[in-house]
C-alpha atoms as a PDB file:
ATOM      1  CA  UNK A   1       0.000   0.000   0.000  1.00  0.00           C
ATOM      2  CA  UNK A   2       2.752   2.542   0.744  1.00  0.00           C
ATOM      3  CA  UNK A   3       4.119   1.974  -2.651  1.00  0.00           C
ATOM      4  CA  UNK A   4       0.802   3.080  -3.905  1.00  0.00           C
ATOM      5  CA  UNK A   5       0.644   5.818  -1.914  1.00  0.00           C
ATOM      6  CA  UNK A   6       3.753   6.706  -3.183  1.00  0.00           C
ATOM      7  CA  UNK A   7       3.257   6.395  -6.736  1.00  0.00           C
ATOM      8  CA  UNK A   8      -0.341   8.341  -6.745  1.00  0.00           C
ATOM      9  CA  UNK A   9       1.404  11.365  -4.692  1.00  0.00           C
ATOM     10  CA  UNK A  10       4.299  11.461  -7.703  1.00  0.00           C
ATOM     11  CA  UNK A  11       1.553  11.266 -10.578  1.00  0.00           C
ATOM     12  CA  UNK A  12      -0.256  14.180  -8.863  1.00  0.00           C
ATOM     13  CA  UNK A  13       2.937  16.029  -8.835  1.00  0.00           C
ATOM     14  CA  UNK A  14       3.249  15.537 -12.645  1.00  0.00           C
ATOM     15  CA  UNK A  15      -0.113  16.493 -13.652  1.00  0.00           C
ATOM     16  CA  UNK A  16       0.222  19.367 -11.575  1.00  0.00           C
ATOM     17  CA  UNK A  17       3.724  20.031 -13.353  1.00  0.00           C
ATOM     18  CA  UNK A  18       1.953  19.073 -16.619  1.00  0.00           C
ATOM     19  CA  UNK A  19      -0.727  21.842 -16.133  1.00  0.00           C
ATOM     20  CA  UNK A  20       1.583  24.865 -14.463  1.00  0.00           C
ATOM     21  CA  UNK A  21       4.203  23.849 -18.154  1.00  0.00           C
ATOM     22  CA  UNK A  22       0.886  23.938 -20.245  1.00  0.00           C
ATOM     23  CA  UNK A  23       0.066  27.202 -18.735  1.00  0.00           C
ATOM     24  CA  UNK A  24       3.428  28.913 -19.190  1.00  0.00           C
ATOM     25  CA  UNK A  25       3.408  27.197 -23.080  1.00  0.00           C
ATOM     26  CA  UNK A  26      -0.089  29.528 -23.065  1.00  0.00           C
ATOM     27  CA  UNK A  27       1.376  32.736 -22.094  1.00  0.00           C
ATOM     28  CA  UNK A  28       4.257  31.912 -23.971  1.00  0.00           C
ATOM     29  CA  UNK A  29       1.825  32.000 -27.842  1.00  0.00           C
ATOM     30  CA  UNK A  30       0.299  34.661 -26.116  1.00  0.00           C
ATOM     31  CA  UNK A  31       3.043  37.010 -26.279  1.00  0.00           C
ATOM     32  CA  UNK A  32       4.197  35.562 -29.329  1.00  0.00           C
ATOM     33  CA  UNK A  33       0.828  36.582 -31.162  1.00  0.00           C
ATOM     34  CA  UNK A  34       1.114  40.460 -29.730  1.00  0.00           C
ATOM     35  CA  UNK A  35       4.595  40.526 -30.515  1.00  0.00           C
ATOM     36  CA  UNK A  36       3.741  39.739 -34.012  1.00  0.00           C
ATOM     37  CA  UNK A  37       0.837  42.333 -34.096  1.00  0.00           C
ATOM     38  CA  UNK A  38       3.252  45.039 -32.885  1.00  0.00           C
ATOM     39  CA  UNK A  39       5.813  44.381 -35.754  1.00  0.00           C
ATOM     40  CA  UNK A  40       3.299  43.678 -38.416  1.00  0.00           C
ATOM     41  CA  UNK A  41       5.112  41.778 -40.757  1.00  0.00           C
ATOM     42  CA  UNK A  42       7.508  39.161 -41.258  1.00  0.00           C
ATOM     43  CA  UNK A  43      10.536  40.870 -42.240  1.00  0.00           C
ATOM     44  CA  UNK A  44      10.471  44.093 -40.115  1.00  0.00           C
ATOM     45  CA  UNK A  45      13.194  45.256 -41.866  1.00  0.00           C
ATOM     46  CA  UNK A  46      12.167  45.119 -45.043  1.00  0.00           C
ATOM     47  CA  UNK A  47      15.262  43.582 -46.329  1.00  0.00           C
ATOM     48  CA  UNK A  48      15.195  41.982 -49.598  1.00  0.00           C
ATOM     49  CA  UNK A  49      13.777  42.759 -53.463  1.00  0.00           C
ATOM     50  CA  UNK A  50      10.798  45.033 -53.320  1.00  0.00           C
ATOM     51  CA  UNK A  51       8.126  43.140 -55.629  1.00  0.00           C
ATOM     52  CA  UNK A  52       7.410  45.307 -58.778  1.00  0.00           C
ATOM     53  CA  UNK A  53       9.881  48.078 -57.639  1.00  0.00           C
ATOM     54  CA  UNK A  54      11.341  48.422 -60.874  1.00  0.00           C
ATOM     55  CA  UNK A  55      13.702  51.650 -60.110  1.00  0.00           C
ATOM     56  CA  UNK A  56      15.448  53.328 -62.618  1.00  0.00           C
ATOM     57  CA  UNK A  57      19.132  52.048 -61.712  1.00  0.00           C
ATOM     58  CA  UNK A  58      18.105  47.981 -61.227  1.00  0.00           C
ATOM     59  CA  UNK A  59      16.952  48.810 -65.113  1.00  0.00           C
ATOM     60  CA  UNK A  60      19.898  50.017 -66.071  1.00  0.00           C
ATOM     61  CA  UNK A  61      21.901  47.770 -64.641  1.00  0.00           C
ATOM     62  CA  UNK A  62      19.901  45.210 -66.079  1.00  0.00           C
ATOM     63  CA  UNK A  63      20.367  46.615 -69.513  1.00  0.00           C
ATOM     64  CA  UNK A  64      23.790  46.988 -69.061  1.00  0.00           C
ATOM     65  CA  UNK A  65      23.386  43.186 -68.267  1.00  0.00           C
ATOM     66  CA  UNK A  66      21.700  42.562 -71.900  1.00  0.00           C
ATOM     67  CA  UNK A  67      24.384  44.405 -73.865  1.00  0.00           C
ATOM     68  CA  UNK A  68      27.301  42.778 -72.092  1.00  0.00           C
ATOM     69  CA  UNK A  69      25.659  39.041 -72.733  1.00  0.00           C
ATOM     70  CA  UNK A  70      24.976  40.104 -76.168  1.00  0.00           C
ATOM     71  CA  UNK A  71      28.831  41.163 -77.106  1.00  0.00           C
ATOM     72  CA  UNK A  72      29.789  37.909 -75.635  1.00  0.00           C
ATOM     73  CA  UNK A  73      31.545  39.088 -72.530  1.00  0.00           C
ATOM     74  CA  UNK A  74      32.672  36.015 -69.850  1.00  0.00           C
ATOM     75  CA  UNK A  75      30.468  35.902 -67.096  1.00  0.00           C
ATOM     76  CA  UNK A  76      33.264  36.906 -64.287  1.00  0.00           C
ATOM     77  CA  UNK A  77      33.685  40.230 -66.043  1.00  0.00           C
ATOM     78  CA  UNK A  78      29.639  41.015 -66.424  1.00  0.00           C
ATOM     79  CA  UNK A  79      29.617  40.260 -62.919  1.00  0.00           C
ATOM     80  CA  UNK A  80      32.419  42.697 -62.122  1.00  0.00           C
ATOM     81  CA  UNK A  81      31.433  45.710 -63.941  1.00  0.00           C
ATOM     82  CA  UNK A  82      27.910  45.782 -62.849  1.00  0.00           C
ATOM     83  CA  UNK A  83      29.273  44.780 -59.486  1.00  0.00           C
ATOM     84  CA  UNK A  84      26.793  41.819 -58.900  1.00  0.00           C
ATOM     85  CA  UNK A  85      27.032  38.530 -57.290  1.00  0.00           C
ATOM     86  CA  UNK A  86      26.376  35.122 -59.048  1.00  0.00           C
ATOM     87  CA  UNK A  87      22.678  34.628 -57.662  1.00  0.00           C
ATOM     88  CA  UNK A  88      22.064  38.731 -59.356  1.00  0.00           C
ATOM     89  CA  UNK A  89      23.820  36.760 -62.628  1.00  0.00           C
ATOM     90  CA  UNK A  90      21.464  33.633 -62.736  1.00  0.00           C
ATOM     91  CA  UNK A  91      18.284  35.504 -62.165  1.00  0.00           C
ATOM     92  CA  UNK A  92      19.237  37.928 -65.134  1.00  0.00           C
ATOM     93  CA  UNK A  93      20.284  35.535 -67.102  1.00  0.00           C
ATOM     94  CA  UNK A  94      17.238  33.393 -66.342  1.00  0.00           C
ATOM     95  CA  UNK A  95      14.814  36.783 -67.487  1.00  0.00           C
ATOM     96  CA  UNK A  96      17.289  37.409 -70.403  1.00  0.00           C
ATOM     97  CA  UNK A  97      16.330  33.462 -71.863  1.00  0.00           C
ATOM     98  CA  UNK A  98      12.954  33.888 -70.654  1.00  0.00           C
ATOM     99  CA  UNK A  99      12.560  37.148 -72.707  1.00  0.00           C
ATOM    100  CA  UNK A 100      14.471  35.409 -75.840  1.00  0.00           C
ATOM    101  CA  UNK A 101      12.253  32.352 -75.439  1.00  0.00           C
ATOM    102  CA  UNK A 102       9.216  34.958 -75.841  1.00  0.00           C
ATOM    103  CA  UNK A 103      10.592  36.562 -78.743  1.00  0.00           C
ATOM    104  CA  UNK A 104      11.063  33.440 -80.692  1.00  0.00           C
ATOM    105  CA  UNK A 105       7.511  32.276 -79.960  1.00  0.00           C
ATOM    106  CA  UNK A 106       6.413  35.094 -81.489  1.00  0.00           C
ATOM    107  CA  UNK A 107       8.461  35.123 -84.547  1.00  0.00           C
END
């Protein structure tokens, strides 16, 4: 019987662990959801691209892009004149052949 005892006193302990840790896990989203309210936005930031922010110098640069792939020039030197990095060099190149792809379709 004592062992009993023993064992229903250290499940009541748990449970009431359980429930104070399921509480504090409560308050915890809580202040995670007005956290999140106060910023407003994932990146608060605002790092990054802006979506359809096509300024006038990311233009230019990209058109500088278009002539320099279209006399030929090695892809280390592109990158160094317009001072961009290889990821800036694959997406342009990716819009370049998506534009050319577009042209020839409609040819």
């Amino acid at each position: 019987m004592d062992e009993l005892a023993k064992e229903k006193a250290l499940n009541e302990e748990l449970r009431k662990q359980i429930q104070e840790l399921q509480r504090q896990l409560e308050e915890a989203q809580i202040k995670i959801g007005e956290l999140k309210a106060i910023i407003g936005r994932h990146n608060a930031r605002g790092a990054g691209r802006k979506v359809g922010s096509a300024n006038s110098s990311r233009l230019e640069r990209y058109a500088k892009f278009v002539s320099l792939v279209e006399k030929r020039a090695p892809k280390e030197d592109i990158m160094d004149i317009l001072g961009i990095s290889l990821s800036t060099y694959k997406r342009y190149m990716k819009i370049y052949q998506e534009q050319l792809n577009e042209e020839e379709s409609i040819n």
